[in-house]
Protein backbone atom coordinates (compact mmCIF):
# COMPACT_ATOMS: atom_id res chain seq x y z
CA UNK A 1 0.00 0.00 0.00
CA UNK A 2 1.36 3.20 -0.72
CA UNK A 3 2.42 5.52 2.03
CA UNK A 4 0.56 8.87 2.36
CA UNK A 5 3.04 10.76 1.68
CA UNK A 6 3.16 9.06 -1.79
CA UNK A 7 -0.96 9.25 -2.02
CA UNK A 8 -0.96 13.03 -1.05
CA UNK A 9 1.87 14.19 -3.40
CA UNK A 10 0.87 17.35 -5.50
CA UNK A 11 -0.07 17.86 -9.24
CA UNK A 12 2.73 19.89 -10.73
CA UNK A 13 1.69 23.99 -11.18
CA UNK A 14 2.84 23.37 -15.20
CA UNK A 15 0.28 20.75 -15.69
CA UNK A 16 -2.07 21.77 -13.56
CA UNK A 17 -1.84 25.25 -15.50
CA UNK A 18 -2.22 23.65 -19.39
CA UNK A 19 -4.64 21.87 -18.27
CA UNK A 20 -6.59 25.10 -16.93
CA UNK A 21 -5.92 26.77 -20.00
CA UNK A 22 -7.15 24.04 -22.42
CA UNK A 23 -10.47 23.26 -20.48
CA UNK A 24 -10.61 27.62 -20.25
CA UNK A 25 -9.95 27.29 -24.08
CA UNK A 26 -12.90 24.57 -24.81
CA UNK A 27 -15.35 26.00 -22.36
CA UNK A 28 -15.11 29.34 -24.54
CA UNK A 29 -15.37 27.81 -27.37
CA UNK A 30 -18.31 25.46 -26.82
CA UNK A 31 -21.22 27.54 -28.18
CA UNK A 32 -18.91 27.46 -31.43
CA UNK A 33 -18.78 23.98 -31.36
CA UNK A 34 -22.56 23.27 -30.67
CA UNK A 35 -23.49 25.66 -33.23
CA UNK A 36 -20.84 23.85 -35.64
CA UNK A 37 -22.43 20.43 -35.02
CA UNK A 38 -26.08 21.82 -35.39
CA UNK A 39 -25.51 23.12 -38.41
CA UNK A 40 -23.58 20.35 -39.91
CA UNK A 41 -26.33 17.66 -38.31
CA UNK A 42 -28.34 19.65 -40.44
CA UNK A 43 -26.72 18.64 -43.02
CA UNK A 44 -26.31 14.84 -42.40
CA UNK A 45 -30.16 14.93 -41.94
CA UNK A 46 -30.77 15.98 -45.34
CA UNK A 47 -28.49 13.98 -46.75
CA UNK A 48 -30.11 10.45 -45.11
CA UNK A 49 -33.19 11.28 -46.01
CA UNK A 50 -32.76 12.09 -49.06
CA UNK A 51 -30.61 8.97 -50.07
CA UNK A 52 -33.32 6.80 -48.57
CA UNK A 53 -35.45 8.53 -50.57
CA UNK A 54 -33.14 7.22 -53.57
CA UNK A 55 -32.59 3.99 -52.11
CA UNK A 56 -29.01 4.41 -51.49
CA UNK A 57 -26.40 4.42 -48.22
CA UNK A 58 -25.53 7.39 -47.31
CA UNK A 59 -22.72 6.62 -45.31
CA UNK A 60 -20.92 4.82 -48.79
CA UNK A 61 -21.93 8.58 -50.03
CA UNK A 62 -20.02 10.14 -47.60
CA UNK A 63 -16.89 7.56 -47.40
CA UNK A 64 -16.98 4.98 -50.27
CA UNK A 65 -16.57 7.53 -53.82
CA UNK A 66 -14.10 9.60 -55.49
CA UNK A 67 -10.84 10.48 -53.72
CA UNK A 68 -12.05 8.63 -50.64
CA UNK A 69 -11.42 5.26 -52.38
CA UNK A 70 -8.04 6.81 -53.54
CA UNK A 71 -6.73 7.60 -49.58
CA UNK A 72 -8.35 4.19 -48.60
CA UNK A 73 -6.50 2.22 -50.86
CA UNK A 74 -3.37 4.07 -49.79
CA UNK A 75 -4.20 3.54 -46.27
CA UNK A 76 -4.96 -0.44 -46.80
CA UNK A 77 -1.73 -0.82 -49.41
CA UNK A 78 0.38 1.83 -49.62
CA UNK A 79 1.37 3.56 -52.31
CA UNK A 80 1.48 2.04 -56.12
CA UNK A 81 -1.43 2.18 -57.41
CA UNK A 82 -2.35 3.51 -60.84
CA UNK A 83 -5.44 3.66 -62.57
CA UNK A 84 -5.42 3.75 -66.86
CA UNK A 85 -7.88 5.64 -68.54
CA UNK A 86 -9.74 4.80 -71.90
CA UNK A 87 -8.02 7.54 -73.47
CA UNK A 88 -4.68 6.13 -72.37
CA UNK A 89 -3.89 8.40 -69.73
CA UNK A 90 -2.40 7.59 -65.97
CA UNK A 91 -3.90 8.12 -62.90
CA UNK A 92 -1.18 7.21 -60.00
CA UNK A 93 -1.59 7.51 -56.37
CA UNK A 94 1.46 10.11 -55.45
CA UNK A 95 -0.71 12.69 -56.37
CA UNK A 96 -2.66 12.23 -53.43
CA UNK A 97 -0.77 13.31 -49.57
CA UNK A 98 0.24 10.78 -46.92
CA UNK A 99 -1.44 11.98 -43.35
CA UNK A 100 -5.48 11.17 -44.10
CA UNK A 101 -4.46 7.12 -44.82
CA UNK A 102 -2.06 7.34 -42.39
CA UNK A 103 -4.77 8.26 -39.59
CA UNK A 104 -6.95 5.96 -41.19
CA UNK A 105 -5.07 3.08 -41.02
CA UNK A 106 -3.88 4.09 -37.54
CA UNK A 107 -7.80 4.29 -36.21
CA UNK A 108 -8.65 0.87 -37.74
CA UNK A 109 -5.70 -0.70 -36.23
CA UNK A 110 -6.35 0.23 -32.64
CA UNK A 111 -10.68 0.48 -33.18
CA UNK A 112 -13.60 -2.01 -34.30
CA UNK A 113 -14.21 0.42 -37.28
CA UNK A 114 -13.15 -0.02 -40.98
CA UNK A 115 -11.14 2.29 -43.21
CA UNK A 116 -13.85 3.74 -45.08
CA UNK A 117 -15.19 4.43 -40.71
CA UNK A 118 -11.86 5.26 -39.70
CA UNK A 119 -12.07 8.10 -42.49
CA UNK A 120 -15.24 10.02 -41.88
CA UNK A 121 -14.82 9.18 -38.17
CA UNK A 122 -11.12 11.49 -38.82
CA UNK A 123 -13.07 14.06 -41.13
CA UNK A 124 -16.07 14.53 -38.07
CA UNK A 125 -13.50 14.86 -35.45
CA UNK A 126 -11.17 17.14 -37.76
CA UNK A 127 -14.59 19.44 -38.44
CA UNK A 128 -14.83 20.29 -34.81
CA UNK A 129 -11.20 20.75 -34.39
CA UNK A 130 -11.17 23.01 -37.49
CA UNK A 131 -14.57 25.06 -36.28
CA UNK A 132 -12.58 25.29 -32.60
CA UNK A 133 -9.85 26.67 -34.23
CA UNK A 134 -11.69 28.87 -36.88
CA UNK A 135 -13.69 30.26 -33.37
CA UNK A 136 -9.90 30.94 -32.08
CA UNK A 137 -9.20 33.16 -34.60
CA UNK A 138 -12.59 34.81 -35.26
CA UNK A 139 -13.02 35.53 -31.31
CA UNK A 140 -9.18 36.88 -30.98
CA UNK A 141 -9.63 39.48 -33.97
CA UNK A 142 -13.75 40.41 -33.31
CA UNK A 143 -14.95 38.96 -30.08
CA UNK A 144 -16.44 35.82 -28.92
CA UNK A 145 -19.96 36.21 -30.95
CA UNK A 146 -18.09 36.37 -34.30
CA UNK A 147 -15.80 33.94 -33.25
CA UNK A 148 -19.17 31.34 -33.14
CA UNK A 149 -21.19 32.85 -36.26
CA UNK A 150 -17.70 32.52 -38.54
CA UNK A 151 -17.62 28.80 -36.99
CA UNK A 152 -21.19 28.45 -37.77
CA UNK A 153 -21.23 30.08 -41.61
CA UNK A 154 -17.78 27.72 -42.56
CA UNK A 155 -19.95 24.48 -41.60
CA UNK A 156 -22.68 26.30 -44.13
CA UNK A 157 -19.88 27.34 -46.97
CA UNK A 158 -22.25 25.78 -50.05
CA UNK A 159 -20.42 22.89 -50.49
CA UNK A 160 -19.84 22.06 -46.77
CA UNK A 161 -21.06 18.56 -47.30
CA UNK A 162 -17.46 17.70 -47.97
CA UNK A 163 -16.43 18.10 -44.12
CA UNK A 164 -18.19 15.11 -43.33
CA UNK A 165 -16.72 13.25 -46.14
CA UNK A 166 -13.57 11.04 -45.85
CA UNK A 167 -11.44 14.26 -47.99
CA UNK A 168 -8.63 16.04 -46.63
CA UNK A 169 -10.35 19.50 -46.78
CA UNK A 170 -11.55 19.41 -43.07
CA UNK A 171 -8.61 18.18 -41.61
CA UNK A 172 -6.28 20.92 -43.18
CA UNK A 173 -8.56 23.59 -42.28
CA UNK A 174 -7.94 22.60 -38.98
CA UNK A 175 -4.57 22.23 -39.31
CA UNK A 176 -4.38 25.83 -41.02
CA UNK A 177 -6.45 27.78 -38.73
CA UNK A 178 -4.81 26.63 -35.56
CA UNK A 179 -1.74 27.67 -37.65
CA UNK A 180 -2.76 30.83 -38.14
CA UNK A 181 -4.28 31.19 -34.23
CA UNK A 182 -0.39 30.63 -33.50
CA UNK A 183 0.75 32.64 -35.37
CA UNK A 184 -1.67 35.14 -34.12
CA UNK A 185 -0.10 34.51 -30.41
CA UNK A 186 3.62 34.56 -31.71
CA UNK A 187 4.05 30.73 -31.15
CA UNK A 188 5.74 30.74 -34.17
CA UNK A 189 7.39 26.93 -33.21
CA UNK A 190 3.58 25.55 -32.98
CA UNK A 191 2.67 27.71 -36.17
CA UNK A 192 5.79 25.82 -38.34
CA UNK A 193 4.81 22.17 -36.56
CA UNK A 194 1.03 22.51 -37.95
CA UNK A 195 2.43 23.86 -40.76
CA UNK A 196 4.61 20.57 -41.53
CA UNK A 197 1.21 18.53 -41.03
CA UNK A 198 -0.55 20.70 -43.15
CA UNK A 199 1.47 20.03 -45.92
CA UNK A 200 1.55 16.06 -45.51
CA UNK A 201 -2.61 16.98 -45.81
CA UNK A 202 -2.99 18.68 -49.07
CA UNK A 203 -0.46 20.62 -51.51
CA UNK A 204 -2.41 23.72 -50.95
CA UNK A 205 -0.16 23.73 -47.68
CA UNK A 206 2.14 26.08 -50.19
CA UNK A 207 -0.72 28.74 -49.65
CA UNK A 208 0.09 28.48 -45.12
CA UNK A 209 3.67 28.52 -45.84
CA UNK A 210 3.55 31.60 -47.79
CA UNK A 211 1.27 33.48 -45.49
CA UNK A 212 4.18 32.41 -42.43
CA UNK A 213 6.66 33.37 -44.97
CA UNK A 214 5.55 36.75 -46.31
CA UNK A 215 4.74 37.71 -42.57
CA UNK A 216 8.13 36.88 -41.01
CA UNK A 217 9.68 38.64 -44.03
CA UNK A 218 7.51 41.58 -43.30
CA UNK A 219 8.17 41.57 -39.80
CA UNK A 220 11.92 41.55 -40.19
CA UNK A 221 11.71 44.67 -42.58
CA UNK A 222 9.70 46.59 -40.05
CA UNK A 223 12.57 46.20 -37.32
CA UNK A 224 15.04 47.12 -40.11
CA UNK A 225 13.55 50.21 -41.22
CA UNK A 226 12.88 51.24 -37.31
CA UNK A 227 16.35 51.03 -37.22
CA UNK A 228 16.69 48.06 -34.86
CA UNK A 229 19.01 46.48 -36.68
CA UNK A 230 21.44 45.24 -33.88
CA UNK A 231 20.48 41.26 -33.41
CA UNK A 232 17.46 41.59 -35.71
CA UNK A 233 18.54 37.15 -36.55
CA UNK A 234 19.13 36.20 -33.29
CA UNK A 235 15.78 38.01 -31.49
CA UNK A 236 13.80 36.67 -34.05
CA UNK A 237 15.15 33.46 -34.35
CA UNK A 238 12.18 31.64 -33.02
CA UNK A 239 9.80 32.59 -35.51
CA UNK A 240 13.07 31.87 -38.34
CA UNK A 241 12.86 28.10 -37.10
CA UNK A 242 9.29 28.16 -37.30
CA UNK A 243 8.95 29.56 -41.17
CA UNK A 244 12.18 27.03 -41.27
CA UNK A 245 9.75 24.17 -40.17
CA UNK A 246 6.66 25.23 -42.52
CA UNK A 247 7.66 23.82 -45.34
CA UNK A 248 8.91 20.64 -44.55
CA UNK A 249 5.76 18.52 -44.90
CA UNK A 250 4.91 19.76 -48.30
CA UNK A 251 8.29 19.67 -49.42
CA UNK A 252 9.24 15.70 -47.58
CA UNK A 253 6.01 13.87 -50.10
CA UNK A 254 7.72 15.83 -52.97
CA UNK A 255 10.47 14.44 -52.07
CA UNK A 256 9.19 11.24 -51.54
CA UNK A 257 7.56 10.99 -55.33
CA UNK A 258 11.12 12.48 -56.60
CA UNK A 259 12.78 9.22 -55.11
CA UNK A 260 9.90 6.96 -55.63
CA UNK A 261 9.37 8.06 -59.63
CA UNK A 262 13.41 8.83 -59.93
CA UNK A 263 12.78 12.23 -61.05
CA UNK A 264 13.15 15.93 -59.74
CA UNK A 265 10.45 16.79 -61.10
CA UNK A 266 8.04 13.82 -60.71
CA UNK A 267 5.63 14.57 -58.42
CA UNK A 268 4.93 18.07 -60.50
CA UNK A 269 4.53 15.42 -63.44
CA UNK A 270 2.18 13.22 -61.47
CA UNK A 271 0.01 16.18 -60.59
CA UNK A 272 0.45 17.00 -64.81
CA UNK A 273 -0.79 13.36 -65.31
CA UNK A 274 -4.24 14.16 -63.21
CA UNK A 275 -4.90 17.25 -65.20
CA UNK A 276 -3.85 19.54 -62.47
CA UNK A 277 -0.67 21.77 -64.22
CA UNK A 278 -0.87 25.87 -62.98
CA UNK A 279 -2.16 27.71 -65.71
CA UNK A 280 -2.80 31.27 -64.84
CA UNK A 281 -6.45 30.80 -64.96
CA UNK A 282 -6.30 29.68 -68.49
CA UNK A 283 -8.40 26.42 -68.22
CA UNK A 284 -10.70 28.62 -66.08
CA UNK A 285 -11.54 31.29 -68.98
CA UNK A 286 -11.41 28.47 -71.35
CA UNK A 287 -14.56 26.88 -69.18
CA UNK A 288 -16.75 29.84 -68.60
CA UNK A 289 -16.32 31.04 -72.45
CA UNK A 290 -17.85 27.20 -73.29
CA UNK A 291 -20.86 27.44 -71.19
CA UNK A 292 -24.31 28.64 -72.23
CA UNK A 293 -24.30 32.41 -71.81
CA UNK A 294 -26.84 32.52 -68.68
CA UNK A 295 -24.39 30.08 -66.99
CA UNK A 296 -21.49 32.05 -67.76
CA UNK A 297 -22.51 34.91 -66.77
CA UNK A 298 -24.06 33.20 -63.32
CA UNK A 299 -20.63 31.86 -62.79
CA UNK A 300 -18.88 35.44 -63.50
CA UNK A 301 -21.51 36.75 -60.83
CA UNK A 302 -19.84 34.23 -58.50
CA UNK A 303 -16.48 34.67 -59.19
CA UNK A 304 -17.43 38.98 -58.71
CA UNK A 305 -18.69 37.89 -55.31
CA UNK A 306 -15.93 35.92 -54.56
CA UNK A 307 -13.27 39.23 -55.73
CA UNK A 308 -15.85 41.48 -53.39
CA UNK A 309 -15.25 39.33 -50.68
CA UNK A 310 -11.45 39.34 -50.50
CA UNK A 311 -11.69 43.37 -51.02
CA UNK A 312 -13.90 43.15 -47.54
CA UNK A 313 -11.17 41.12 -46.07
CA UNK A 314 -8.39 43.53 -47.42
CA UNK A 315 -10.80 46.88 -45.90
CA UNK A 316 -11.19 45.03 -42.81
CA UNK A 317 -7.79 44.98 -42.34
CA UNK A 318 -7.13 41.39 -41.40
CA UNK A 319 -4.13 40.17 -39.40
CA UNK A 320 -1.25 39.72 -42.57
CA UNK A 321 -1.03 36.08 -42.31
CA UNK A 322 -4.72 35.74 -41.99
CA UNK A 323 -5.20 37.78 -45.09
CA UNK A 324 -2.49 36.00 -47.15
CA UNK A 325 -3.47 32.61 -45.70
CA UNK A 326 -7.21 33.10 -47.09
CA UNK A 327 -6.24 35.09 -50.59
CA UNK A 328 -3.76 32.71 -51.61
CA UNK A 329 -5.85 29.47 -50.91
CA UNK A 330 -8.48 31.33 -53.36
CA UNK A 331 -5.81 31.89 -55.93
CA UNK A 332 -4.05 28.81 -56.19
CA UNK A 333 -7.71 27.21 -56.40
CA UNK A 334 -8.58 29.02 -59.35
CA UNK A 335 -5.26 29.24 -61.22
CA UNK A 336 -5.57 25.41 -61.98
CA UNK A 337 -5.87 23.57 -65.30
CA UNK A 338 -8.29 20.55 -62.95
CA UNK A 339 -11.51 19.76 -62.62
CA UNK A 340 -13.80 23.05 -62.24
CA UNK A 341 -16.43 21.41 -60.29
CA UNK A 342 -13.89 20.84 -57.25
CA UNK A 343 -12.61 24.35 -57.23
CA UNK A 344 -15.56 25.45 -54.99
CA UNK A 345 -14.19 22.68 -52.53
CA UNK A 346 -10.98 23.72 -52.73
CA UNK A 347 -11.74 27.12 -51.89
CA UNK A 348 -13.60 25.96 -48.94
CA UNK A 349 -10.52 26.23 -46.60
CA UNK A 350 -10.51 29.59 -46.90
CA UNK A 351 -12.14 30.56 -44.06
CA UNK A 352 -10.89 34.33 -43.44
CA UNK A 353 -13.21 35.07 -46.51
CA UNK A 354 -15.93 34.60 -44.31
CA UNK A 355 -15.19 37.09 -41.28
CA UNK A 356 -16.56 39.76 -43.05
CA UNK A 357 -19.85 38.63 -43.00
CA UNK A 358 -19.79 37.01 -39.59
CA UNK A 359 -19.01 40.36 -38.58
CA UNK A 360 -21.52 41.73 -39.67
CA UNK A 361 -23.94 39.05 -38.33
CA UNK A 362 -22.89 39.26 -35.10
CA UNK A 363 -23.25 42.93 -35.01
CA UNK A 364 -27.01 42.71 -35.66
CA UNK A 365 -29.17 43.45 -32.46
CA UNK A 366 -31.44 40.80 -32.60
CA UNK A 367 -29.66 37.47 -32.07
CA UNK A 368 -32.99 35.84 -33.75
CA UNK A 369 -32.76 37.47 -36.44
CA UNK A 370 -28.29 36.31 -36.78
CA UNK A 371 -29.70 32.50 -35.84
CA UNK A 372 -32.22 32.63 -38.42
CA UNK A 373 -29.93 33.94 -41.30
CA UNK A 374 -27.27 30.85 -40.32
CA UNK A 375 -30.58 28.90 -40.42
CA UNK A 376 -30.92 29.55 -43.62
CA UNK A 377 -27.60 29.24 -44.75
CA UNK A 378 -27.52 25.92 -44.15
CA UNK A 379 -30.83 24.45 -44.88
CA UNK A 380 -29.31 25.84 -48.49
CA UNK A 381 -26.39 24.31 -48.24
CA UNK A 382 -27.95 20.60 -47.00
CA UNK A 383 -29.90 20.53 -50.00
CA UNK A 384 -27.14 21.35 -52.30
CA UNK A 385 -25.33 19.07 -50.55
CA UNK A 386 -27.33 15.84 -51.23
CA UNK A 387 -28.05 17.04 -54.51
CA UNK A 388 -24.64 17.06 -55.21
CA UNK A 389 -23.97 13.38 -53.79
CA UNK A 390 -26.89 12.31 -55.35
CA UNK A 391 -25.41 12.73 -58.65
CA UNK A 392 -23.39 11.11 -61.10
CA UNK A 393 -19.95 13.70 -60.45
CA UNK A 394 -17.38 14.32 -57.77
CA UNK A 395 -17.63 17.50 -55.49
C-alpha cells in the first residue's frame, strides 16, 4: 500500500496550469462547437433522407466515392497504385498526400471500425477541431460572438457537405487555422509544426507557408527600417525556425515521389498526369467562355462575389497572415488547369473570406434574427449538398 506521503503528493503547477488553459480554451469555445455540429447535423439529416429517398447508403456517399477510395486504398496498401484511362492516360496515387491514410489506417488498427469508418470518423472529429480553431481566430480578432457565427457560416460554406466526407479538406482547415491562431499569439514553433502537417494533408499547404513566410519577411523589414538592426537574426530566431519548419511537410512527399518516380520533377509530373498543371487561370476562362451564356454569366456573378469578398477582407484589415493565408488558398484554387467542379471545394478552406460577414452578423441586435440567417444558410447548403452526392460527379 502506498504511504501517504506518496498518495498526497501534488499535481505539478505546469500541468495543472495547461490543463486550466485548455479546459478555459474549450469552455469558450463550446457555443462554437454546438453551433458547428447543429448546423452540420443539419446537413447529415438531409443527406439520409434524401438517399433513402433514392434507395441508397448514405454513409458509402459520404466515405466509399471519389478520392475517398483513392486515400483508402493508400491507407490499406500503400502507395502504387495507378489507374489507366480509356483515353490512355495515368492516374497514379502520389498525387494524393500521406497523413489522411495514415490516420486511417492508424484508427482501424487500434478500433472495431473499418477504413472507409476510420475516415469520416477522422473528417467529423477534424470538423470540430477546425470550427474550434476557426472560433480561435474569429473571437481573438472580433470577439467571442463572431468567433461562433464565422464557426457556424464555414460548416454552411455551399459545399460544406465535404467536411463530413472522408477528404482532406476538413482536416487541413484545422490544421491551417490553428496555424494561423499561433501565429496570431507569436508561437511561431507551434505555427511551423502545424504547418509541416498541413502540408503532408494537401499541396495547398504552399498557400500556409507563404502566409508564415511573407509575414516573417515583413516583420523583419519593419525592425530594419525602425532602425533596430542590432540582433534583428538572433531576437527573431524563433519565428526563423518556425517559417524554417513550414515547409517541410509539403516539401518531404515531394520528395518522396522524386525518389519513388526517380525524377526531380516527378511529383509536379504526377500532378500534370491528373490534369492539375498551374495555368494562370487559363483552363478557367477556357470553361466559362464554353458554357451557355446565362451560366457564364451566373458563374462570372460568383467569381465577382468571390473578388468582393477578398476586397472586404483587405478593408477590414485582417491580421497579414490571416489575409495572405485566405487570398492565396483562393488563388491557387482558381489558377488550376483541374476539374472546375472541385474548385468550390478547394476554396472551402478559406475561411478568413468569411469574417466579413460574420461580422456583420454578429453585429445585428437581434440574435434571432443572426440565428435565423445561419438557419438559412444551411438548410441551403444541406440541400445542395445531397443534390450534389446524389449525382453522377465528384464535389
Amino acid at each position: 500500500m502506498p504511504d501517504q506521503q506518496t498518495r498526497a503528493r501534488p499535481v505539478a503547477p505546469e500541468s495543472r496550469s495547461t490543463r486550466h488553459s485548455a479546459m478555459a480554451l474549450l469552455t469558450a469555445a463550446a457555443p462554437a462547437l454546438g453551433a458547428y455540429a447543429a448546423v452540420r447535423a443539419v446537413g447529415l439529416l438531409v443527406l439520409q433522407v434524401s438517399a433513402s429517398a433514392a434507395g441508397k447508403d448514405a454513409l458509402h456517399l459520404l466515405g466509399g466515392r471519389w478520392d475517398s477510395v483513392w486515400y483508402q486504398r493508400i491507407a490499406e496498401n500503400g502507395y502504387g497504385h495507378t489507374v489507366t484511362l480509356p483515353d490512355g492516360g495515368v492516374h497514379p496515387d502520389l498525387a494524393f498526400f500521406p497523413l489522411l491514410p495514415a490516420l486511417e489506417r492508424g484508427l482501424a488498427a487500434v478500433t472495431p471500425l473499418t477504413v472507409q469508418g476510420a475516415g469520416i470518423a477522422v473528417a467529423w472529429l477534424a470538423g470540430l477541431l477546425a470550427a474550434w480553431g476557426i472560433f480561435a481566430v474569429g473571437a481573438r480578432l472580433h470577439g467571442r460572438r463572431t468567433g461562433v457565427v464565422l464557426a457556424a457560416l464555414w460548416g454552411a460554406y455551399p459545399t460544406a457537405f465535404v467536411q463530413s466526407m472522408a477528404y482532406t479538406e476538413t482536416l487541413f482547415t484545422a490544421l491551417a487555422a490553428w496555424s494561423l491562431y499561433a501565429v496570431l499569439r507569436d508561437r511561431w514553433i507551434v505555427a511551423g509544426a502545424l504547418c509541416v502537417l498541413a502540408g503532408l494533408t494537401r499541396p495547398s499547404a504552399a498557400a500556409l507557408v507563404a502566409a508564415l513566410a511573407v509575414t516573417a519577411a515583413a516583420v523583419l523589414v519593419r525592425e530594419w527600417r525602425a532602425g533596430d538592426r542590432r540582433g534583428l537574426l538572433r531576437r527573431n530566431a524563433t519565428m526563423l525556425l518556425g517559417v524554417c519548419l513550414a515547409p517541410l511537410g509539403w516539401l518531404g512527399h515531394v520528395v518522396f515521389v522524386a525518389v519513388r518516380e526517380g525524377g526531380a520533377f516527378a511529383y509536379f509530373d504526377v500532378q500534370a498526369q491528373w490534369g492539375n498543371s498551374i495555368d494562370g487561370g487559363r483552363a478557367l476562362a477556357a470553361f466559362i467562355a464554353g458554357l451557355p451564356l446565362p451560366a457564364a454569366l451566373g458563374l462570372c456573378a460568383a467569381l465577382g462575389l468571390l473578388g468582393w469578398l477578398v476586397l472586404l477582407c483587405v478593408r477590414q484589415r485582417q491580421p497579414l497572415p490571416v489575409l495572405l493565408y485566405g487570398i492565396a488558398v483562393v488563388v491557387i484554387s482558381l489558377i488550376g488547369s483541374g476539374y472546375f467542379g472541385s474548385r468550390p471545394r478547394l476554396m472551402m478552406p478559406a475561411f478568413p473570406l468569411l469574417l466579413p460577414p460574420a461580422v456583420a452578423l454578429a453585429g445585428l441586435r437581434a440574435r434571432a434574427r443572426t440565428a435565423s440567417v445561419v438557419a438559412a444558410l444551411a438548410v441551403g447548403s444541406a440541400a445542395y449538398g445531397a443534390w450534389t452526392l446524389l449525382g453522377p460527379g465528384p464535389p
